[in-house]
N, C-alpha and C. Protein backbone atom coordinates (compact mmCIF):
# COMPACT_ATOMS: atom_id res chain seq x y z
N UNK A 1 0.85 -1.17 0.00
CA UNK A 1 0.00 0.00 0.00
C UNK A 1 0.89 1.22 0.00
N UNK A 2 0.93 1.88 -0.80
CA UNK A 2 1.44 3.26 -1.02
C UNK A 2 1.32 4.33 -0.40
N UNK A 3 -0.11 4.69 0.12
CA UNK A 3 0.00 5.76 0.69
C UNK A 3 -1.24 5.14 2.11
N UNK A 4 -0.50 5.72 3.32
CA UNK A 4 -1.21 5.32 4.12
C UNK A 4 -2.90 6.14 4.39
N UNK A 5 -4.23 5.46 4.62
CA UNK A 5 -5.26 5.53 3.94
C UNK A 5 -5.41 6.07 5.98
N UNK A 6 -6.61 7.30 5.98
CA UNK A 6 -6.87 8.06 6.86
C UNK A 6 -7.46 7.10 7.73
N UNK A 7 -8.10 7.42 9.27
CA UNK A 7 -8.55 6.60 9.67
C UNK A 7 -9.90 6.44 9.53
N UNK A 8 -10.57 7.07 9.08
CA UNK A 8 -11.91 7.37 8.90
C UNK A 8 -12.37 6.39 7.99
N UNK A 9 -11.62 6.13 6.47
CA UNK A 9 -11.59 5.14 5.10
C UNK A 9 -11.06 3.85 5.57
N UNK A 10 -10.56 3.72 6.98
CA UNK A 10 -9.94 2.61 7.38
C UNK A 10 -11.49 1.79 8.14
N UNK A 11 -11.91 3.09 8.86
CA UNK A 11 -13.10 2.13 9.78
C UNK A 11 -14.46 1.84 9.19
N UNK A 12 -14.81 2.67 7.91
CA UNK A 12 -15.80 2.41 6.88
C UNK A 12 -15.56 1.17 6.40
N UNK A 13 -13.83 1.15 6.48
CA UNK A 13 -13.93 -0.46 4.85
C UNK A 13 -14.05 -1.07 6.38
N UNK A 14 -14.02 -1.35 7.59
CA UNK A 14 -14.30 -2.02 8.68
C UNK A 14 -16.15 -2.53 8.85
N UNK A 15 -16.63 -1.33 8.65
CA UNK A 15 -17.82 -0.99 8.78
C UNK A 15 -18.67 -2.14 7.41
N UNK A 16 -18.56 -0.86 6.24
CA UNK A 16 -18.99 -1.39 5.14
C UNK A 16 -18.22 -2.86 4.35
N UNK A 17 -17.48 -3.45 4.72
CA UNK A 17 -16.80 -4.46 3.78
C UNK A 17 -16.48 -5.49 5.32
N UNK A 18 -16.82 -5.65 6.39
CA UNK A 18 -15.90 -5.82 7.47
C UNK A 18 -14.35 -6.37 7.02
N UNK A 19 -13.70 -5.61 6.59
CA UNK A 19 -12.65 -5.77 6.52
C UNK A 19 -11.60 -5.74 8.31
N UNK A 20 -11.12 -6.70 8.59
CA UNK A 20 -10.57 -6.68 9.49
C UNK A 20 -8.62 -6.12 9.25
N UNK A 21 -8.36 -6.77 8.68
CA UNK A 21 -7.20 -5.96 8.10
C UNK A 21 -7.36 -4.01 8.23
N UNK A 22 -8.42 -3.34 8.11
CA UNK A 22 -8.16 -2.26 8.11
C UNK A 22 -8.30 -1.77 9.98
N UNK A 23 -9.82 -2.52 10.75
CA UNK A 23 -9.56 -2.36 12.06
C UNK A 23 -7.97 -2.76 12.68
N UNK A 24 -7.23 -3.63 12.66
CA UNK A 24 -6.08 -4.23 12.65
C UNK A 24 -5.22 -2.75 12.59
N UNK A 25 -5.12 -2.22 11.27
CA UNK A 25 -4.51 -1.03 10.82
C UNK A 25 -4.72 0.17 12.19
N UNK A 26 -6.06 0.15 12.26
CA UNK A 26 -6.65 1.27 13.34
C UNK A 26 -6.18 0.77 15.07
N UNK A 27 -6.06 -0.10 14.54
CA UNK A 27 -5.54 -0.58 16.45
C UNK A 27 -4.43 -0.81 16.74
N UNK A 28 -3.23 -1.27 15.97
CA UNK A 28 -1.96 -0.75 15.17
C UNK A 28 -1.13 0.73 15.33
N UNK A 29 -2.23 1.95 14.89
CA UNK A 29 -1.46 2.65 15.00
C UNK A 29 -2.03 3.56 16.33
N UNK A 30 -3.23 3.38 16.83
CA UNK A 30 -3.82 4.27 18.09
C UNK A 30 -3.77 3.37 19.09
N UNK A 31 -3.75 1.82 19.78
CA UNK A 31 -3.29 1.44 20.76
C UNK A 31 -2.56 1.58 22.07
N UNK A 32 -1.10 2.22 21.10
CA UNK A 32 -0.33 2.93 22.35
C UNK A 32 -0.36 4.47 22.72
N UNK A 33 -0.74 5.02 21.84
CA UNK A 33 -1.22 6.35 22.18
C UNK A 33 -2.51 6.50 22.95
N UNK A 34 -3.41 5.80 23.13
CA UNK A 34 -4.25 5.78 23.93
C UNK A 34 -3.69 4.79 25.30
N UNK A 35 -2.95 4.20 25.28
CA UNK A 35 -2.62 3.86 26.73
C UNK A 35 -1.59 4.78 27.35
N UNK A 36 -0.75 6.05 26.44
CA UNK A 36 -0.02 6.99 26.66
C UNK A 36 -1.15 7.90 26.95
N UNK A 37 -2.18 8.04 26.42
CA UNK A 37 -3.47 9.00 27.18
C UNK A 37 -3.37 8.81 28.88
N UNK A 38 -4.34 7.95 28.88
CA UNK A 38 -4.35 7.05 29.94
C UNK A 38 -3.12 7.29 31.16
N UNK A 39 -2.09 6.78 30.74
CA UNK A 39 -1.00 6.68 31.58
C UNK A 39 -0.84 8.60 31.89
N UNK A 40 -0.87 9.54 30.97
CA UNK A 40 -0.47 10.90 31.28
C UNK A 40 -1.76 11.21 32.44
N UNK A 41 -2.42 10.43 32.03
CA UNK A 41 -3.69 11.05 33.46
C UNK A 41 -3.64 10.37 34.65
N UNK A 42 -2.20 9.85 34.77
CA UNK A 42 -2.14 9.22 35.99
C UNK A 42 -3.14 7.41 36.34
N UNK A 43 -3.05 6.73 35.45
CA UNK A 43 -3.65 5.66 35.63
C UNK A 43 -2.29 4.75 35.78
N UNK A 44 -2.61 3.78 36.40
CA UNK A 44 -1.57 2.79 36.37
C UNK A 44 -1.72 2.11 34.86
N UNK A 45 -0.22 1.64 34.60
CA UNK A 45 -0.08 0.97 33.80
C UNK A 45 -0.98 -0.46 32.75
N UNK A 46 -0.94 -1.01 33.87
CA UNK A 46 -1.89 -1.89 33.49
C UNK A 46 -3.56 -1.98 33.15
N UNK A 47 -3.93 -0.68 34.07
CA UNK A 47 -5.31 -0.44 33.79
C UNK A 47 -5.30 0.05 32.77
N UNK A 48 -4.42 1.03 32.28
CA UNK A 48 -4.46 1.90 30.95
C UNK A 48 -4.15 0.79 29.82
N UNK A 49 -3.62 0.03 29.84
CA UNK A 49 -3.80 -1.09 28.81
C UNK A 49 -5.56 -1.47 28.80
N UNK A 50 -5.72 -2.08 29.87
CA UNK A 50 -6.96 -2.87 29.96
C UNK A 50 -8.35 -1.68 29.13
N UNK A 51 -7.95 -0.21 29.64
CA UNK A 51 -8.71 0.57 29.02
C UNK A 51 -8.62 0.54 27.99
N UNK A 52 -7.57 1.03 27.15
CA UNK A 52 -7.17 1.38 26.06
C UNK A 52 -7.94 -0.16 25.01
N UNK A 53 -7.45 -1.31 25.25
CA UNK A 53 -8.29 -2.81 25.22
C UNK A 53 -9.28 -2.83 24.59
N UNK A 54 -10.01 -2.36 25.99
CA UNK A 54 -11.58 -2.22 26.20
C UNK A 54 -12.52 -0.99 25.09
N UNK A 55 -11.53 -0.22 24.87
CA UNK A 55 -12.44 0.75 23.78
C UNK A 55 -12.28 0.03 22.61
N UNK A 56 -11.03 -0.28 21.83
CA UNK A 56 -11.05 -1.34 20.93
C UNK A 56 -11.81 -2.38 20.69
N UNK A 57 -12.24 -3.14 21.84
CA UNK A 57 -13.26 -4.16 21.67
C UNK A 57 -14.64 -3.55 21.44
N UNK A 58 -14.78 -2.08 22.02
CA UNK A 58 -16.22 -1.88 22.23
C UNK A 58 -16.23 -1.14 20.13
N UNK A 59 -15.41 -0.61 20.04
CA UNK A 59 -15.67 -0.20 18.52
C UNK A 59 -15.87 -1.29 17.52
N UNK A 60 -14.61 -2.29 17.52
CA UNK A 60 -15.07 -3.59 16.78
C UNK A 60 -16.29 -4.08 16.93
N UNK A 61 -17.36 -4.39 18.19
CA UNK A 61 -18.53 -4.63 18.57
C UNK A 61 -19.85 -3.84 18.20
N UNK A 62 -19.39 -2.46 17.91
CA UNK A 62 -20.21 -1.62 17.63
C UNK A 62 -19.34 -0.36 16.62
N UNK A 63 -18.87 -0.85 15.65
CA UNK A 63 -18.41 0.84 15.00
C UNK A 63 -19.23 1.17 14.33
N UNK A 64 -20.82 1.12 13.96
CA UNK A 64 -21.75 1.93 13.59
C UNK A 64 -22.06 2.84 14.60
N UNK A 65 -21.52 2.76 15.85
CA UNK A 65 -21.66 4.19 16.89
C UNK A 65 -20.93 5.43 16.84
N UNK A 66 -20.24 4.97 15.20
CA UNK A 66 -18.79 6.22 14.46
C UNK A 66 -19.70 7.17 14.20
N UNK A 67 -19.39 8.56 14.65
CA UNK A 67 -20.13 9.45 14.10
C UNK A 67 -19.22 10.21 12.95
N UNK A 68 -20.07 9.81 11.93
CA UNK A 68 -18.68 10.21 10.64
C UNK A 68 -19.19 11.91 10.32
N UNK A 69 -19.39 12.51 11.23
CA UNK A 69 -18.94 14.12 11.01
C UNK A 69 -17.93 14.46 12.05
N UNK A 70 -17.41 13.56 12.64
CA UNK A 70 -16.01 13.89 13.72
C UNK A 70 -14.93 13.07 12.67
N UNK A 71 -13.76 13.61 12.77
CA UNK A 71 -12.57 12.52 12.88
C UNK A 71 -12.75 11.45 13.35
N UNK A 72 -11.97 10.18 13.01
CA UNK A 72 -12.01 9.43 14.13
C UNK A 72 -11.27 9.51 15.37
N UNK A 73 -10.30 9.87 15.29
CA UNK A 73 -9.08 10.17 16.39
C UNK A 73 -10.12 11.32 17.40
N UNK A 74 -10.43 11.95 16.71
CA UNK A 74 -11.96 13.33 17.96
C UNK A 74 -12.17 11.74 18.50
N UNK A 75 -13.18 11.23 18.00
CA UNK A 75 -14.19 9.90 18.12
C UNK A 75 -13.28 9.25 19.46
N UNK A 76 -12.48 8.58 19.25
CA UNK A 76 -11.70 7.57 20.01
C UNK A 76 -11.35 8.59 21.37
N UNK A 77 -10.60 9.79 20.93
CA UNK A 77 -10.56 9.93 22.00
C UNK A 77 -11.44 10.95 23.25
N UNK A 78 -13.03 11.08 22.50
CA UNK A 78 -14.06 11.38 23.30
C UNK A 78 -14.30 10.27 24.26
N UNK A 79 -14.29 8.70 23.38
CA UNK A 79 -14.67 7.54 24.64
C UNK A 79 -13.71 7.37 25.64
N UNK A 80 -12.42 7.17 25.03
CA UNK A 80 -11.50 7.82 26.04
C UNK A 80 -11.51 8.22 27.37
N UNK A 81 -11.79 9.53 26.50
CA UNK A 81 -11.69 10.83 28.12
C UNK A 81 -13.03 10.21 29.04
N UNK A 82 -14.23 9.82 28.29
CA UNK A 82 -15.72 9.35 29.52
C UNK A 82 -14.87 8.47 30.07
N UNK A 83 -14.25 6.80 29.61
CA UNK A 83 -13.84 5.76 29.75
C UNK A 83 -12.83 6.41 31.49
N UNK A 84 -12.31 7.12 31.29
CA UNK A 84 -11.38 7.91 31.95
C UNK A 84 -11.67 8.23 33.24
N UNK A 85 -13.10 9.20 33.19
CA UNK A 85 -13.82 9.86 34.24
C UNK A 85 -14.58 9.08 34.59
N UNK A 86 -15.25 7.55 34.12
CA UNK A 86 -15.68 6.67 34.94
C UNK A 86 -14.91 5.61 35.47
N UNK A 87 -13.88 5.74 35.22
CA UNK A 87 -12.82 5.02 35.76
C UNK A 87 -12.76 5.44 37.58
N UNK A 88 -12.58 7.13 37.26
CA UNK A 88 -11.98 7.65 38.44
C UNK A 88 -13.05 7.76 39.20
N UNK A 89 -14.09 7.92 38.47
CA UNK A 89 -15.55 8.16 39.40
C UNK A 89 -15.53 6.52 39.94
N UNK A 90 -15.95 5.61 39.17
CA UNK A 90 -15.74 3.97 39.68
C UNK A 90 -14.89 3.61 41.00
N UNK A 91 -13.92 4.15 40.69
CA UNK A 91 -12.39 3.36 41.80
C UNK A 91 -12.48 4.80 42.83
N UNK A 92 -13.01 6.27 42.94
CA UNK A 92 -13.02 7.04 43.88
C UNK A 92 -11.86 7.54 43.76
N UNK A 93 -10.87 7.73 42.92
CA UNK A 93 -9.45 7.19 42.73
C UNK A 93 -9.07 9.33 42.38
N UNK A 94 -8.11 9.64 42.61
CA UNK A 94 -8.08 11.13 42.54
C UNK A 94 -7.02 10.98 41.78
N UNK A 95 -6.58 12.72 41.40
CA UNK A 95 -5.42 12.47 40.48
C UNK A 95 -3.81 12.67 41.10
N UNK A 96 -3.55 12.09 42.05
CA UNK A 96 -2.24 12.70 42.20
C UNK A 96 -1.53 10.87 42.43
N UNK A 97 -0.89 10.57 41.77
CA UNK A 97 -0.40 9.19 41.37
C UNK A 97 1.04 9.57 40.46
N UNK A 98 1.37 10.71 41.34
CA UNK A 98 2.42 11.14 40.42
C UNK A 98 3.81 10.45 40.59
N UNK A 99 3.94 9.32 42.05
CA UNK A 99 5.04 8.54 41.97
C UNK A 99 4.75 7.23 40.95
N UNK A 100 3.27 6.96 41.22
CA UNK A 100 3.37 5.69 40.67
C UNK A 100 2.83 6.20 39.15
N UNK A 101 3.03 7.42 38.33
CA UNK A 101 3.39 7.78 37.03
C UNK A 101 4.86 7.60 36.83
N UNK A 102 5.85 7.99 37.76
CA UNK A 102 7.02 8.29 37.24
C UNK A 102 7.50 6.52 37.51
N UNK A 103 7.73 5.64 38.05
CA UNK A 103 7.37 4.48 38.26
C UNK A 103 7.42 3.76 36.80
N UNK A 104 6.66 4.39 35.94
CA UNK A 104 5.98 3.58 34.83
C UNK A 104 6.34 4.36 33.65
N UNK A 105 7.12 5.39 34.15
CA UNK A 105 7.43 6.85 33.10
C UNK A 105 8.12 6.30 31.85
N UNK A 106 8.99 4.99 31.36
CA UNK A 106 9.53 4.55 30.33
C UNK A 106 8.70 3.84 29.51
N UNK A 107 7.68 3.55 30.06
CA UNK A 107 6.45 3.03 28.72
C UNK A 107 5.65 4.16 28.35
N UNK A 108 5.72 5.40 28.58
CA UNK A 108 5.12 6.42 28.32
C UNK A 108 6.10 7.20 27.39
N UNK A 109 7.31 7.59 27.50
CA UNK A 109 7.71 7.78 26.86
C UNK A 109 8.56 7.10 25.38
N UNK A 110 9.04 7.62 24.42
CA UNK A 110 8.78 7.03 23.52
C UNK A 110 10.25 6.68 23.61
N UNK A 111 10.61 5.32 22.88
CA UNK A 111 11.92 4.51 23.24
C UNK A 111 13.56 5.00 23.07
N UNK A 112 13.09 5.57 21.68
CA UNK A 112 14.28 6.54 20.98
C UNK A 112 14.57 7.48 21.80
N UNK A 113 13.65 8.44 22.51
CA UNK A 113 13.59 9.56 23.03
C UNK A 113 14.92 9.71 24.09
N UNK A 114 15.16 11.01 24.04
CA UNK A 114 16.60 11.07 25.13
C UNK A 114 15.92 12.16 26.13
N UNK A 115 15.07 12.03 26.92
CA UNK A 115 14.74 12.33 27.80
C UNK A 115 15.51 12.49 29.40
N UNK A 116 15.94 13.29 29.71
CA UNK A 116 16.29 13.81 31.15
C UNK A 116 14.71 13.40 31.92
N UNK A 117 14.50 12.19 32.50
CA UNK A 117 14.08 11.58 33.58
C UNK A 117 13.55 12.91 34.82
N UNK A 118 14.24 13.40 35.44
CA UNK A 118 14.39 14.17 36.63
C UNK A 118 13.12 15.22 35.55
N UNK A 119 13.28 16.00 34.47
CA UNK A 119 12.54 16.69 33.85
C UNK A 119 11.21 16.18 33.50
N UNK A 120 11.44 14.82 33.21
CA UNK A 120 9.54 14.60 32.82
C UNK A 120 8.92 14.67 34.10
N UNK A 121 9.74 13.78 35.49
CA UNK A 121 9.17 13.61 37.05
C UNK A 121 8.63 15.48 37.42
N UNK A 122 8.85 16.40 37.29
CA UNK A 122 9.09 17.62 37.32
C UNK A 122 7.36 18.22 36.22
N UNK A 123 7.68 17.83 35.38
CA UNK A 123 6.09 18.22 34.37
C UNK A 123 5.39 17.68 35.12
N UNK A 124 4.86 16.22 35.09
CA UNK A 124 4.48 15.55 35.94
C UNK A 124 3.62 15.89 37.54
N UNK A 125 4.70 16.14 37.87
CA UNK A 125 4.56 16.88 39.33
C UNK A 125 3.49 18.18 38.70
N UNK A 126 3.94 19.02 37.87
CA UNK A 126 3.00 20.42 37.43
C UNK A 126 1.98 20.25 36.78
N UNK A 127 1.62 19.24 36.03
CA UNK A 127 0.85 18.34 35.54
C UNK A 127 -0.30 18.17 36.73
N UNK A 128 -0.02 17.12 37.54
CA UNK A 128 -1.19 16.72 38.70
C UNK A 128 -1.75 18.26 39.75
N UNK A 129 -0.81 19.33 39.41
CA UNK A 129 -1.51 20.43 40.27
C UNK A 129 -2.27 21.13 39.11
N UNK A 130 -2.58 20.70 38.03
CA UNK A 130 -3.98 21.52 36.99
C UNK A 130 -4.41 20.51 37.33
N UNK A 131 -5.98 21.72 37.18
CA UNK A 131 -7.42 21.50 37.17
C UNK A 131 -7.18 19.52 35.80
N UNK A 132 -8.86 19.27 36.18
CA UNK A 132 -8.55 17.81 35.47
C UNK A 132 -8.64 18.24 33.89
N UNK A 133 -9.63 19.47 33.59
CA UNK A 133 -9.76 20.28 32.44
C UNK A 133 -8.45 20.91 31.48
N UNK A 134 -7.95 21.19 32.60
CA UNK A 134 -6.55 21.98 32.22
C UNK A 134 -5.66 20.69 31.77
N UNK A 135 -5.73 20.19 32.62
CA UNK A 135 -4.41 18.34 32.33
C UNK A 135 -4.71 18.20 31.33
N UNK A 136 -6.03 17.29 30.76
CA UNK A 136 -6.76 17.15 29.72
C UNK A 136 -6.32 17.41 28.32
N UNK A 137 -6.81 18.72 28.08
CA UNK A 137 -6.42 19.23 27.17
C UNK A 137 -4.79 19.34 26.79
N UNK A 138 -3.91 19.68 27.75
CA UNK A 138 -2.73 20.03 28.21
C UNK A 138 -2.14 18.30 27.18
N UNK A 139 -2.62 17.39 27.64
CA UNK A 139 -2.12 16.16 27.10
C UNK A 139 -2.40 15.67 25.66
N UNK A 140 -3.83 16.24 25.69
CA UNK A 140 -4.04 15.98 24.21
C UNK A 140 -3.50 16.65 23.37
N UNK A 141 -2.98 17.53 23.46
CA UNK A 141 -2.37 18.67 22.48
C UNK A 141 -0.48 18.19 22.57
N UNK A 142 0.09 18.08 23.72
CA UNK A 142 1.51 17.66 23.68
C UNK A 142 1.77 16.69 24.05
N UNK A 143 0.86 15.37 24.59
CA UNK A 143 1.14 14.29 24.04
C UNK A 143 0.75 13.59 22.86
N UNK A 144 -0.20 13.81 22.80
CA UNK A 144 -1.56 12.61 21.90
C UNK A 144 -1.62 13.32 20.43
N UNK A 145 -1.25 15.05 20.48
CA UNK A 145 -0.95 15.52 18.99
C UNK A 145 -2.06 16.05 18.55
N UNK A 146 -3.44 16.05 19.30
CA UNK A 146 -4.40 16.45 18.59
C UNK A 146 -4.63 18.20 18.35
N UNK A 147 -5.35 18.25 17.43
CA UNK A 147 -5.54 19.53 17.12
C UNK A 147 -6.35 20.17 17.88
N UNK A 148 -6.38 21.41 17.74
CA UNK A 148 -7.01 22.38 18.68
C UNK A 148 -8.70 21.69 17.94
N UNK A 149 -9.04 21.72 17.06
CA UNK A 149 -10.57 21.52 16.80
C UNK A 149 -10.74 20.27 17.17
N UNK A 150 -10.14 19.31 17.10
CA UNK A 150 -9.82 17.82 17.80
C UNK A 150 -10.35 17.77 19.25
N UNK A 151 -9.14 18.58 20.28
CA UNK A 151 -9.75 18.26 21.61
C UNK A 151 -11.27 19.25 21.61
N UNK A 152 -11.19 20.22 20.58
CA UNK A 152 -12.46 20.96 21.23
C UNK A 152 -13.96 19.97 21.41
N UNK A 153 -13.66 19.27 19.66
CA UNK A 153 -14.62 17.93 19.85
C UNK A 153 -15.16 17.03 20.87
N UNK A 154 -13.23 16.85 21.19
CA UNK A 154 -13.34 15.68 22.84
C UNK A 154 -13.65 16.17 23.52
N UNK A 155 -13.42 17.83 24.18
CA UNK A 155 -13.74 17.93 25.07
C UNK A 155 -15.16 18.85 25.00
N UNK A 156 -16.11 18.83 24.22
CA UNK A 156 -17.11 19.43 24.13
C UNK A 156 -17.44 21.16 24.31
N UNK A 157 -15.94 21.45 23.59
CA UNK A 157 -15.87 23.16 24.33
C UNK A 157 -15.87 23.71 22.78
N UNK A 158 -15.52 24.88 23.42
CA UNK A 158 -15.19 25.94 21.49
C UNK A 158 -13.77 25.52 21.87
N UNK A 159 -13.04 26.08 20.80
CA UNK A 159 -11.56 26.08 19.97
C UNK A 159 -11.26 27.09 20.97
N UNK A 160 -11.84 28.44 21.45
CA UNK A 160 -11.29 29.16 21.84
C UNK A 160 -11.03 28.89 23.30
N UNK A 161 -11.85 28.10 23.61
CA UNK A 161 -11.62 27.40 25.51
C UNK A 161 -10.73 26.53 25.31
N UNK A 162 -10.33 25.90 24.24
CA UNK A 162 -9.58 24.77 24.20
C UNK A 162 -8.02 26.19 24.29
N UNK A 163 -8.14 26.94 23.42
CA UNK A 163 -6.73 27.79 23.39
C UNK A 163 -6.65 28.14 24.64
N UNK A 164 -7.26 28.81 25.60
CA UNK A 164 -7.24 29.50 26.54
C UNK A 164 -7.00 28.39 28.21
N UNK A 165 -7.47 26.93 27.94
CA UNK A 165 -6.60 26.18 28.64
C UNK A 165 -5.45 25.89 28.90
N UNK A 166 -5.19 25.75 27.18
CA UNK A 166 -3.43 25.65 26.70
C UNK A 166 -2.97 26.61 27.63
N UNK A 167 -3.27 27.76 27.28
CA UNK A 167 -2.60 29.18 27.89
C UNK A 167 -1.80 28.91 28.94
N UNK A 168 -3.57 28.57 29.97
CA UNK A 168 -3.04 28.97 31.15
C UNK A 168 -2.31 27.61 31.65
N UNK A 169 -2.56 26.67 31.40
CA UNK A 169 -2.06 25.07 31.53
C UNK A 169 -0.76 25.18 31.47
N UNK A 170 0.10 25.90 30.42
CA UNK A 170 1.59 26.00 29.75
C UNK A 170 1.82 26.95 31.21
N UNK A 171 1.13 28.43 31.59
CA UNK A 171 1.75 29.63 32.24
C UNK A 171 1.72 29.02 33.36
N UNK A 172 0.96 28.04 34.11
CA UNK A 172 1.05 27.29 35.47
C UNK A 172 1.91 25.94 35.45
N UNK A 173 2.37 25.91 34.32
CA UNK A 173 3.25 24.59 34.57
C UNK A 173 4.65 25.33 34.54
N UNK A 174 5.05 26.38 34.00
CA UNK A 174 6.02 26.89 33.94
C UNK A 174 6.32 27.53 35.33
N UNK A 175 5.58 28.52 35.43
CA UNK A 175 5.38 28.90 37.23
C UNK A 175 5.53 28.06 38.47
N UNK A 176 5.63 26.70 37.95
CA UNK A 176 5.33 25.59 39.02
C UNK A 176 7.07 25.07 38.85
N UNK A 177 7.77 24.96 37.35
CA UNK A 177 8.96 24.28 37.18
C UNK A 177 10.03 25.67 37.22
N UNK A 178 9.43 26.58 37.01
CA UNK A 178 10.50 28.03 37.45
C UNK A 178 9.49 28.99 38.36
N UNK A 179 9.40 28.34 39.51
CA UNK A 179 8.51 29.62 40.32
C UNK A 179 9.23 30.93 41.01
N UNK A 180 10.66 31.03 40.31
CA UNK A 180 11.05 32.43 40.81
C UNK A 180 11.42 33.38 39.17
N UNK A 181 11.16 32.82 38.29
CA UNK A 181 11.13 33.54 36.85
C UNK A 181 9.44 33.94 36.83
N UNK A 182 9.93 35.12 36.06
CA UNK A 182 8.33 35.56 35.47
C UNK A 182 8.52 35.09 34.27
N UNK A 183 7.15 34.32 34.15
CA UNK A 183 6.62 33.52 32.99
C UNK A 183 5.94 34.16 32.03
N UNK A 184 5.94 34.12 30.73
CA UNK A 184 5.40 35.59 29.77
C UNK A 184 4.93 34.48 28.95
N UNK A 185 4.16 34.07 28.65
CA UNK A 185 3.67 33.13 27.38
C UNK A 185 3.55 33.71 26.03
């Protein structure tokens, strides 16, 4: 195959042809990025697999629940973020798991990567003191890659709440990793 085919034309030929080869394709390349979701919101390791899993099975079971005026990547990671907040609502479970993030911090980051350790433990740490709104977004945008109209999707806001999280998400994480510099965004 020559040119790699969007995900949207991937879950139709799923849909319309059940082609499994193309779900395969879709679980292939969003798998670990959704257990890198997961894991940035402070879930343990293993649950964030089991999540990440569990949405996969529920789309194969049901991907006529695709709403094909979103992306799919919006799509996946709207169930996601619920999958997420009933997790934490379920287990009572809060967000500050920031040892047992750093703990697990080398399957989150990516293998090649030359990461200073002491620096991700440090985001991390500034990370679990935003709002769950602020994290959120904060991850989808510099981990997960999505676009500003992307999380606005996931997260059911305008583009312009989605910018104005970023904002302040970036000016309080900076304030938190240099709290004697003034921070100018």
């Amino acid at each position: 195959m020559g040119r790699e085919q969007a995900d949207e034309q991937l879950l139709i030929a799923f849909i319309d042809e059940n082609n499994e080869a193309a779900f395969g394709a879709l679980y292939t390349k969003h798998y670990k990025q959704l257990v890198k979701f997961f894991m940035w919101l402070s879930m343990p390791q293993d649950e964030a697999q089991d999540q990440a899993q569990n949405i996969f099975i529920k789309i194969y079971n049901n991907p006529l629940l695709f709403d094909r005026t979103l992306t799919f990547k919006s799509w996946l990671y709207a169930i996601a973020k619920n999958r997420h907040a009933n997790y934490m609502r379920d287990n009572k479970v809060r967000f500050k798991h920031t040892s047992l993030f750093a703990e697990n911090i080398s399957v989150v980051k990516e293998p090649a990567a030359n990461v200073d350790q002491s620096k991700i433990k440090l985001i991390v740490h500034a990370l679990d003191r935003l709002s769950e709104k602020h994290k959120e977004v904060f991850i989808l945008k510099y981990v997960n890659n999505l676009t500003i109209n992307e999380i606005a999707s996931v997260c059911q806001c305008s583009p312009g709440t989605v910018k104005s999280r970023l904002f302040y998400s970036i000016k309080k994480i900076k304030n938190i990793i240099h709290p004697t510099k003034k921070n100018v965004v």
